[in-house]
Protein backbone atom coordinates (compact mmCIF):
# COMPACT_ATOMS: atom_id res chain seq x y z
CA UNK A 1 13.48 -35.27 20.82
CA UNK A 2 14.34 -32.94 18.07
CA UNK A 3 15.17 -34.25 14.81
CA UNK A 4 16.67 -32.89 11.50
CA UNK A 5 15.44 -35.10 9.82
CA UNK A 6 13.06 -38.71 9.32
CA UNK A 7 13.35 -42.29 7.76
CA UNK A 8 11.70 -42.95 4.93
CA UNK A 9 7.55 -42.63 3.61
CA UNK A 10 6.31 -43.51 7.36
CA UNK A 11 2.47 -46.00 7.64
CA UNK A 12 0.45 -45.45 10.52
CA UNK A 13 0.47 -48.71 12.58
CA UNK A 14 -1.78 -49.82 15.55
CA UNK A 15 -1.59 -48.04 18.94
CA UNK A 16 -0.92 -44.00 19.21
CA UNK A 17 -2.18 -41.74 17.26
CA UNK A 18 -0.19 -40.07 15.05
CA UNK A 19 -0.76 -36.31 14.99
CA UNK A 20 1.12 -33.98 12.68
CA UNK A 21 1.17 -30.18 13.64
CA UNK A 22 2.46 -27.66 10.79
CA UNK A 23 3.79 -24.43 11.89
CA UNK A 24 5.13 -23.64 15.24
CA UNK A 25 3.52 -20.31 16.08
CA UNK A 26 1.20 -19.23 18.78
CA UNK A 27 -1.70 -21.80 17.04
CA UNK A 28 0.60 -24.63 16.04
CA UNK A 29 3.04 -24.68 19.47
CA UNK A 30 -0.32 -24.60 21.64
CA UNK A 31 -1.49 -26.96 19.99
CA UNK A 32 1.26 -29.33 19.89
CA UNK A 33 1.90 -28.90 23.92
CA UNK A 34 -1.56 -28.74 24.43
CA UNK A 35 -1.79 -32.28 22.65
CA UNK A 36 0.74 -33.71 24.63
CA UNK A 37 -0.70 -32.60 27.97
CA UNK A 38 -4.14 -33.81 27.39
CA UNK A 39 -2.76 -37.51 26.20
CA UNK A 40 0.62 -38.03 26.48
CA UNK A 41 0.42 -41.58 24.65
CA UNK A 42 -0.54 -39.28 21.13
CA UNK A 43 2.72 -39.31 19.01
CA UNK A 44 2.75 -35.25 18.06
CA UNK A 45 5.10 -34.10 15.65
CA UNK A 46 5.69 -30.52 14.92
CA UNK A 47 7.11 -29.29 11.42
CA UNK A 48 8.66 -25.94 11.58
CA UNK A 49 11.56 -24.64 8.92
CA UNK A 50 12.42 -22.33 11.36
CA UNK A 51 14.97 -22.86 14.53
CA UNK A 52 13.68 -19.63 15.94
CA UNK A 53 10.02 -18.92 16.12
CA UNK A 54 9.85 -14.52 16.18
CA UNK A 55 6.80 -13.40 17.47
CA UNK A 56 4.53 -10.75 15.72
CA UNK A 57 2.98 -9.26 18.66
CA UNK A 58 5.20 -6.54 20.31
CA UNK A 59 7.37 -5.99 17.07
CA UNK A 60 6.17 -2.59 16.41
CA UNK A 61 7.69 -1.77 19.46
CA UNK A 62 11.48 -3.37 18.16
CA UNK A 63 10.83 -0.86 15.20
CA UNK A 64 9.71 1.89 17.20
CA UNK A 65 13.27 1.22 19.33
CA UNK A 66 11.68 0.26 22.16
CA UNK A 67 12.57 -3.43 22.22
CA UNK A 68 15.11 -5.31 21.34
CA UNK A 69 14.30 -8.60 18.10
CA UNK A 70 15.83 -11.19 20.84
CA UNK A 71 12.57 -10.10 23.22
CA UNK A 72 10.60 -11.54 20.19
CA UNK A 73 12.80 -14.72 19.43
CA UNK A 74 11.55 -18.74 20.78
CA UNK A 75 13.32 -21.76 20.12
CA UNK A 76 11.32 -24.96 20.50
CA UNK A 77 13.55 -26.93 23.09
CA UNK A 78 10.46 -26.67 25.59
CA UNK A 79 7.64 -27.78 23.45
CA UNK A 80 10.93 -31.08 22.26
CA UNK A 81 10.79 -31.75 26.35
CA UNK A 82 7.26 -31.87 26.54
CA UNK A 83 7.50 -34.82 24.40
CA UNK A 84 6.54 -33.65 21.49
CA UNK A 85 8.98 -34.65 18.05
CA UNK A 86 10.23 -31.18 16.04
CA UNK A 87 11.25 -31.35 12.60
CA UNK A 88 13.00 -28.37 11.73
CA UNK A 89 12.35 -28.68 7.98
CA UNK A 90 9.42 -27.16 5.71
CA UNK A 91 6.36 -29.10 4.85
CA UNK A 92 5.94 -29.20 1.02
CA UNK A 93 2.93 -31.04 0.17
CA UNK A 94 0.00 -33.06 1.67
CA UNK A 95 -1.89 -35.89 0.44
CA UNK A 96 -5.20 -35.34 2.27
CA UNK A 97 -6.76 -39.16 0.61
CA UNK A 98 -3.36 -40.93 1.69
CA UNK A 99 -2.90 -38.70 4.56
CA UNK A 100 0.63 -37.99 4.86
CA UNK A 101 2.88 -35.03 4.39
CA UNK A 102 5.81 -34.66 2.30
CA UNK A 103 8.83 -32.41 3.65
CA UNK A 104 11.44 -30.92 1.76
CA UNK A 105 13.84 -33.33 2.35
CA UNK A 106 11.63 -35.65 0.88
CA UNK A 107 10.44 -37.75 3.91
CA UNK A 108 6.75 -38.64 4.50
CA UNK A 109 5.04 -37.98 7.33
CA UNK A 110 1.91 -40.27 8.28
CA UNK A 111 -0.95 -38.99 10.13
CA UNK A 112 -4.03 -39.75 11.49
CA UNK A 113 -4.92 -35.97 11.93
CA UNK A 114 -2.94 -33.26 11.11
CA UNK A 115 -3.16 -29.40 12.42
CA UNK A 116 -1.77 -26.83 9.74
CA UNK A 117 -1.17 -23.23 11.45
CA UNK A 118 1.23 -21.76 9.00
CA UNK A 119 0.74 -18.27 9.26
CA UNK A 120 0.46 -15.77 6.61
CA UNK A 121 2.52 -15.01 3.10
CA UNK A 122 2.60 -11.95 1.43
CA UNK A 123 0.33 -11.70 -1.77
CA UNK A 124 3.07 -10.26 -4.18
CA UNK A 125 0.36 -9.68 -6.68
CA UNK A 126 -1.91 -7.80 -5.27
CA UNK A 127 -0.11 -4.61 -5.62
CA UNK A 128 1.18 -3.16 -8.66
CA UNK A 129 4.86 -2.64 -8.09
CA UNK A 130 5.16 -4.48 -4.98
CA UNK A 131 7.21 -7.68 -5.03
CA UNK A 132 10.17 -9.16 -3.28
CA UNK A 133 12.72 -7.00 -4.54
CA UNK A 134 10.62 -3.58 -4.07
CA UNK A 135 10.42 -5.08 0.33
CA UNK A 136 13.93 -4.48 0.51
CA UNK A 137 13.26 -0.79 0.27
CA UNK A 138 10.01 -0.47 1.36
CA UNK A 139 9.86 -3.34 4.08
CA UNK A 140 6.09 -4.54 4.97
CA UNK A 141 7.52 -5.71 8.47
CA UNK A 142 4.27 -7.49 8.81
CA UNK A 143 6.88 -10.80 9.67
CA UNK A 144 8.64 -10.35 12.09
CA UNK A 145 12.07 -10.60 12.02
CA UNK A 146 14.87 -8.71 8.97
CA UNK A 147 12.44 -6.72 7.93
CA UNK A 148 11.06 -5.53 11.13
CA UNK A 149 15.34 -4.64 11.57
CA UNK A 150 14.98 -3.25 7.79
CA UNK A 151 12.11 -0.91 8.52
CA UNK A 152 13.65 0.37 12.47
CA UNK A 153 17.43 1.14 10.61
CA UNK A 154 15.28 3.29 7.98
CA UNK A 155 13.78 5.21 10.58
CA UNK A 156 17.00 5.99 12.67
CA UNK A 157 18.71 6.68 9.28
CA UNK A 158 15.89 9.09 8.23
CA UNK A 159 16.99 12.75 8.32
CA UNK A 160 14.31 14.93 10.82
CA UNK A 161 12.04 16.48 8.78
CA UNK A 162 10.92 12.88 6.76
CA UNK A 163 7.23 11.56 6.13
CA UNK A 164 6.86 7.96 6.95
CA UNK A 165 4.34 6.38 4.67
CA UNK A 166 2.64 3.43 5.65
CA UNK A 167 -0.02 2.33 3.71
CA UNK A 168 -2.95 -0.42 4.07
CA UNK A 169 -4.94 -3.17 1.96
CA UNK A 170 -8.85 -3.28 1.96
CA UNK A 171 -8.49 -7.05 2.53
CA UNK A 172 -8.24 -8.71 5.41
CA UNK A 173 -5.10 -8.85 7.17
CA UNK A 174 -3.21 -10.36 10.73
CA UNK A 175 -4.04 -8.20 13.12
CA UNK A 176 -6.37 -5.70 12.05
CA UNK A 177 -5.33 -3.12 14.82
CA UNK A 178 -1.68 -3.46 14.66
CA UNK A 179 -0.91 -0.84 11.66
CA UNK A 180 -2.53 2.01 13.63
CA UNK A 181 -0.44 0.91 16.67
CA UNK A 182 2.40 0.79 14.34
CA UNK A 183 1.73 4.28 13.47
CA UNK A 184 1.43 5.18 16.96
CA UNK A 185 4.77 3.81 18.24
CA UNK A 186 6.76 5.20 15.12
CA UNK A 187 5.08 8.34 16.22
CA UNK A 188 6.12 7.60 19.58
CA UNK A 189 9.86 7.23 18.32
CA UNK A 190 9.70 10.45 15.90
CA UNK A 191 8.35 12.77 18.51
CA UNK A 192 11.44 11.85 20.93
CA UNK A 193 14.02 11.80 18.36
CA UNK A 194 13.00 13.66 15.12
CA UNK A 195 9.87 15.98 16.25
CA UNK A 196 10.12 17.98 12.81
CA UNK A 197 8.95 14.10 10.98
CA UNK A 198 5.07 12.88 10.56
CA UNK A 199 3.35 9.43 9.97
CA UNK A 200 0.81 9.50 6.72
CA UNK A 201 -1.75 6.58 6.97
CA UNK A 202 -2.77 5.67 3.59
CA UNK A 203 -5.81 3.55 3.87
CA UNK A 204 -8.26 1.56 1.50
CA UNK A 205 -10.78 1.37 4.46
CA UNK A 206 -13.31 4.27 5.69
CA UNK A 207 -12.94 3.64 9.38
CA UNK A 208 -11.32 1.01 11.28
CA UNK A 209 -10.98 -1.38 14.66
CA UNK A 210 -10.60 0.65 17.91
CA UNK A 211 -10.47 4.02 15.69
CA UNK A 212 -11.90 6.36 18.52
CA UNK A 213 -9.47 5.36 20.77
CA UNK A 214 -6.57 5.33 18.36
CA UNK A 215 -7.32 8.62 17.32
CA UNK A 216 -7.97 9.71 21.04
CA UNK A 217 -4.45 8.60 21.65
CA UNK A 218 -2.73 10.76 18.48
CA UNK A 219 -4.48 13.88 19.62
CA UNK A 220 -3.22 13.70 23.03
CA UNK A 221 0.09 12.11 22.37
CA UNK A 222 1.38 13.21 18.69
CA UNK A 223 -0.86 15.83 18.16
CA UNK A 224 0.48 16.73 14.56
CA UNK A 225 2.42 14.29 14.22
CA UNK A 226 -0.24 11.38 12.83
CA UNK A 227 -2.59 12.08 9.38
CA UNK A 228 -4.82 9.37 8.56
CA UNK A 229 -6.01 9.25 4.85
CA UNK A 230 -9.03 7.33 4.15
CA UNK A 231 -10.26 5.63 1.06
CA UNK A 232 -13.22 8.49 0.64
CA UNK A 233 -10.12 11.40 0.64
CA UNK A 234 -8.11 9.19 -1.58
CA UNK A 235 -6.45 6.96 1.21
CA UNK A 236 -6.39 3.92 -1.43
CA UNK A 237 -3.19 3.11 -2.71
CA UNK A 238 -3.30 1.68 -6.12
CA UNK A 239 0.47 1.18 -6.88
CA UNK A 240 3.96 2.26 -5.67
CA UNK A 241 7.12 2.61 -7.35
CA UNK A 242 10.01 1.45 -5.05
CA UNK A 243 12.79 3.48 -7.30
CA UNK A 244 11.63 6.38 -5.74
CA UNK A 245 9.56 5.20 -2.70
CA UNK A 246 6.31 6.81 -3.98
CA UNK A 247 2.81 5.44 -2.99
CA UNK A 248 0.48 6.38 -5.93
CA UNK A 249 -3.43 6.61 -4.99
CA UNK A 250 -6.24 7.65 -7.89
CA UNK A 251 -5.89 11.16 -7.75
CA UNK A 252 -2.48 12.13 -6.31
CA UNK A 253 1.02 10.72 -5.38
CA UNK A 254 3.11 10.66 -2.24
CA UNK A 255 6.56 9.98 -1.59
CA UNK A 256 8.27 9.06 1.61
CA UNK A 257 11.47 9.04 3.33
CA UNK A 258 10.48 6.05 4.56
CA UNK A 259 7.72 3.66 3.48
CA UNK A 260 5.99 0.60 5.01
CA UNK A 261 3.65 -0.73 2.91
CA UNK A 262 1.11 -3.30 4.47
CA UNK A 263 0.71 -5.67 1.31
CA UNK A 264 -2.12 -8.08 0.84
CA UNK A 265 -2.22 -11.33 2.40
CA UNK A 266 -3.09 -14.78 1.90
CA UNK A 267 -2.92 -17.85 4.20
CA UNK A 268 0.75 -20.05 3.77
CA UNK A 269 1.92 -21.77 1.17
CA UNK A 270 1.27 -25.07 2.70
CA UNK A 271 -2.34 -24.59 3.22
CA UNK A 272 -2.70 -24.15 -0.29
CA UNK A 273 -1.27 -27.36 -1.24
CA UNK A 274 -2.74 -28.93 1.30
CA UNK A 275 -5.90 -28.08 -0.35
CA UNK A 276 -7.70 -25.63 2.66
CA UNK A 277 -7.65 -22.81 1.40
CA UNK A 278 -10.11 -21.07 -0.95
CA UNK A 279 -10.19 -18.54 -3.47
CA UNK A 280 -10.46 -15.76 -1.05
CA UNK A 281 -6.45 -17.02 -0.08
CA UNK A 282 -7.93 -18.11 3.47
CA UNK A 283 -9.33 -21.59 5.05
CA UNK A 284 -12.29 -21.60 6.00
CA UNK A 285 -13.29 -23.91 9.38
CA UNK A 286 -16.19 -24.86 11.14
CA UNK A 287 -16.08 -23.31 14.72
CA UNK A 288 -15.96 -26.22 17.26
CA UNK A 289 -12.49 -27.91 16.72
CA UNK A 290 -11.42 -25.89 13.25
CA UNK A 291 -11.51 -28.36 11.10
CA UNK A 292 -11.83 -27.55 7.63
CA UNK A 293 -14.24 -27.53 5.48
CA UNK A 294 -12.97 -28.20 2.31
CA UNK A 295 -10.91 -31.38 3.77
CA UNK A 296 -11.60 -33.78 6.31
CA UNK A 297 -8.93 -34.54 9.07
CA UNK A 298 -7.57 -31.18 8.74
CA UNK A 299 -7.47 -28.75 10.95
CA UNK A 300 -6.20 -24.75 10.87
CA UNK A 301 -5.62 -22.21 13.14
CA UNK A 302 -4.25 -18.83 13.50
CA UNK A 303 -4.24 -16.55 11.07
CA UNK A 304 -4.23 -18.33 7.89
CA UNK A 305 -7.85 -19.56 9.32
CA UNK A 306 -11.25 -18.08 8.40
CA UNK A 307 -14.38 -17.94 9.96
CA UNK A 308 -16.94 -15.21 11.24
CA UNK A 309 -15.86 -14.29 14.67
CA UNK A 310 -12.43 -15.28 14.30
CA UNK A 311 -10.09 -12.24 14.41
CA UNK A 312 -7.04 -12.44 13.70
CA UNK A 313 -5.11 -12.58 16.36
CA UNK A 314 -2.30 -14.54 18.65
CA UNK A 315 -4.51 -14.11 21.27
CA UNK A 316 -7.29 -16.28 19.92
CA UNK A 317 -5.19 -18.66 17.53
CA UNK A 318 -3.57 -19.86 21.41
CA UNK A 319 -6.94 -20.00 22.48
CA UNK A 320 -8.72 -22.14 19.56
CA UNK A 321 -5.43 -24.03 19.62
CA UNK A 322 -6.67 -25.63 22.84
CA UNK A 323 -10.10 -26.29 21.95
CA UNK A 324 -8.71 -27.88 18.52
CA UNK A 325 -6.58 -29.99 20.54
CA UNK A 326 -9.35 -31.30 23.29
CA UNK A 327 -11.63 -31.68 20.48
CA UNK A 328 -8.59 -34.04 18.69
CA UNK A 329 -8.40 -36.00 21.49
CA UNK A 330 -11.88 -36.40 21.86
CA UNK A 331 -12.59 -37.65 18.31
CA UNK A 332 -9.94 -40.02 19.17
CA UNK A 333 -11.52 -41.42 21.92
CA UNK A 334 -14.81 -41.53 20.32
CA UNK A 335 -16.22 -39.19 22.19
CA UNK A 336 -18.17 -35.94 20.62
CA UNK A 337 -16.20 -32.56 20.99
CA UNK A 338 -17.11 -30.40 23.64
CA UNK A 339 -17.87 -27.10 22.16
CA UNK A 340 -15.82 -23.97 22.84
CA UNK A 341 -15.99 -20.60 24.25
CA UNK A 342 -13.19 -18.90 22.98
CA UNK A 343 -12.01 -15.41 24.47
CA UNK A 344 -9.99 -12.67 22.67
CA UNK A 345 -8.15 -9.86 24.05
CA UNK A 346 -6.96 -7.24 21.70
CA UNK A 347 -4.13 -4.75 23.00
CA UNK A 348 -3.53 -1.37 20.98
CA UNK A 349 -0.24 0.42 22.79
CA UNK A 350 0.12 3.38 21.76
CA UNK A 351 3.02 4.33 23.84
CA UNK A 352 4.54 2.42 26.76
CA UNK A 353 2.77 3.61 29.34
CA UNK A 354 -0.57 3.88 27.31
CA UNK A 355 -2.90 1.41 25.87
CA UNK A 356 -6.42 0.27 25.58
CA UNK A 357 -8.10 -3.53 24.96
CA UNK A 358 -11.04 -4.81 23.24
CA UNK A 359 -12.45 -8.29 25.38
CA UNK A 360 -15.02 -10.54 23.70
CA UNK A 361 -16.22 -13.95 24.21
CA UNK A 362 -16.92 -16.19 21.11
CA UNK A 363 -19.36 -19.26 21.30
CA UNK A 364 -20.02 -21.94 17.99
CA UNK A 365 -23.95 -21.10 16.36
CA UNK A 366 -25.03 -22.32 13.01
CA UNK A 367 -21.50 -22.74 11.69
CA UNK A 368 -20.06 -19.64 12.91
CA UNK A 369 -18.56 -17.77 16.00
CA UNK A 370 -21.07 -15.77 17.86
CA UNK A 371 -20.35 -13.10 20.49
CA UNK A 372 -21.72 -14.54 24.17
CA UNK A 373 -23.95 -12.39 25.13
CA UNK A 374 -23.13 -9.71 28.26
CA UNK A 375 -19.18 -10.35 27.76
CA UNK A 376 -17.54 -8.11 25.30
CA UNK A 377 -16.12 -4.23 26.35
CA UNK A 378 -13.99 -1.61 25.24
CA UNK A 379 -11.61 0.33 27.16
CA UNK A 380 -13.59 3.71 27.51
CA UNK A 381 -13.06 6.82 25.92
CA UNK A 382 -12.08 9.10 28.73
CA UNK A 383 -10.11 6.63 30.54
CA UNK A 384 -7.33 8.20 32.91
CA UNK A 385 -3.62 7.74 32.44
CA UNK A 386 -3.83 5.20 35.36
CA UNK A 387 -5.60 3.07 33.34
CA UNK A 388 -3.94 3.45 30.08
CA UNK A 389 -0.95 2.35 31.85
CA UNK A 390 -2.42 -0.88 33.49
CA UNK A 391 -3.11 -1.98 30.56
CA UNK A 392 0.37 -1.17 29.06
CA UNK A 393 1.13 -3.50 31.75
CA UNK A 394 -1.38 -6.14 30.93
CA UNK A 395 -0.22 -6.18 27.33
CA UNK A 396 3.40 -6.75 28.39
CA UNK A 397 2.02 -9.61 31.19
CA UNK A 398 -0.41 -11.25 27.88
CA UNK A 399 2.64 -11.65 26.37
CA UNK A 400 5.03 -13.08 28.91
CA UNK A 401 2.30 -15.36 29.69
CA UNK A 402 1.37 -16.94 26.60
CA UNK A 403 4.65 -16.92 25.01
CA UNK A 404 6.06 -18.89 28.38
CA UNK A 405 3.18 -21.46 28.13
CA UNK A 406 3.78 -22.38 24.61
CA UNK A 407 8.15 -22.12 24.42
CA UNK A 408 9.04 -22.10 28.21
């Protein structure tokens, strides 16, 4: 049943266990279903702000005009009839010793173990000049949702002839591919619609995931039409001035017709009061049921999670959302968790009929995520367009799948 909101400071009594899921994304909606499915006697709760849950993956593509924001957009009615309670308010704070959480409205929420997947927030101070205010006209679109609208209207209203700017941290960030495939699909939309345009990458990094390929891709596809800056030619951006939408590196300035900037990052708010996350801005976890390791009876997932071996990615924060939730269940009974082996697909599309995958396997050693031997690959290099397409396809199938198990 969904509810707005919840009686008053709630105790844990005798019989199920109460388990409190925050953030209803790819990790936290697995989770919560997956709960449910495994023992439906567990009282689950699910605290999400948001009505609609709109989905990262696939949004370059609503930029790039080739998909429409409602493709991206989940309500939670599914995950409500699996049995599961949603509270469609934010979680503000969590008392890890009393172990409840405190929502917005002021209710409590009791729990005997409580799941925290609440995504990423921008870092506004990690980039000089770069706050809320200067996202309005230089939209990160690294949330999906207005400013993934914000960033495709700046594109269509960009006279031919325009440099798109998009420029990237050195930290770590969700999804380490998707700015190159970003790159790619506003190519993609540039080359049918304003061929006279370019895409500058402005990077802090000397190389980066699936780089081969991507560049493979540009050569074939945009050839001219794609210049990637890295930090040893001055790719670093050290500051930008919104006024004038102008990315400013050590040694030279660039100004754009239109400009994404891909800010730093830092796990969500709530993980931070909760007390999980560490001065790096991310939680770290142990690798068998992602609990943390700076608080007992807390577990995160997705991206706001850190651990060697985890990427960032919806792919694996659905996966370690169902080993999270076996090894909940099992705790509960008594029982030792089984340990994991977690697989991770990573899509790049680069245009709708082309695309390529990284596959690995991921197995808990010595407090960390280890690669199982004999099952990781790459697409290869000189695939044919046959198979850049099936996997175009098998990108768009990932998708329906995953999103359908969690919100269908």
């Amino acid at each position: 049943m969904t509810t707005a909101g919840l009686a008053p400071a709630v105790v844990c009594a005798q019989g199920a266990a109460k388990i409190v899921v925050v953030g209803g994304g790819f990790g936290g909606g697995a989770c919560a279903r997956q709960l449910k499915k495994l023992d439906p006697r567990l009282d689950v709760t699910l605290v999400e702000a948001d009505k609609t849950f709109i989905a990262c993956p696939m949004s370059s593509e609503v930029v790039a005009g080739l998909r429409d924001l409602k493709q991206q957009e989940f309500g939670y009615q599914a995950i409500a009839r699996a049995g599961v309670s949603v509270v469609a308010q934010a979680a503000k704070s969590v008392d890890p010793g009393r172990r409840h959480v405190t929502l917005a409205g002021g209710d409590r929420l009791a729990y005997d173990r409580l799941v925290i997947a609440p995504g990423i927030d921008i870092d506004w101070t990690g980039l000089p000049g770069y706050d809320q205010a200067a996202a309005e006209k230089m939209p990160h679109a690294w949330k999906a949702g207005p400013q993934t609208i914000l960033l495709r209207r700046q594109l269509e209203a960009m006279d031919d002839g325009g440099v798109v700017v998009i420029s990237l941290p050195e930290s770590l960030i969700r999804c380490a591919p998707a700015p190159y495939e970003r790159a790619s699909l506003i190519a993609c939309y540039l080359k049918a619609r304003k061929p006279k345009s370019k895409v500058l990458i402005l990077d802090a990094k000397d190389s980066f995931s699936q780089q081969r390929l991507f560049q493979k891709a540009w050569k074939e596809l945009y050839p001219g039409l794609i210049e990637w800056v890295p930090l040893s030619q001055a790719g670093k951006v050290t500051s930008v001035d919104p006024a004038t939408c102008t990315f400013i590196t050590d040694f030279e300035s660039h100004k754009a017709a239109v400009g994404n900037v891909i800010p730093p990052q830092k796990a969500g708010s709530i993980a931070h009061a909760a007390g999980v996350a560490d001065r790096t801005g991310w939680c770290p976890v142990e690798p068998v049921i992602f609990e943390s390791t700076l608080q007992p009876g807390i577990h995160v997932l997705g991206d706001a999670a850190v651990l060697s071996g985890l990427a960032k990615s919806a792919y694996i924060a659905s996966e370690a959302a169902k080993a999270c939730a076996a090894g909940i269940v099992a705790r509960l009974a008594g029982r030792p968790p089984a340990e994991p082996q977690l697989g991770n697909v990573c899509y790049s599309v680069a245009a709708p009929d082309y695309a390529f995958s990284m596959k690995h396997s991921y197995r808990p050693q010595n407090g960390q995520l280890v690669e199982v031997p004999g099952t990781s690959s790459i697409s290869p290099l000189d695939g044919d367009a046959a198979l850049r397409a099936k996997e175009a396809h098998e990108a768009q199938d990932w998708f329906r799948t995953t999103t359908g198990e969690i919100f269908a």
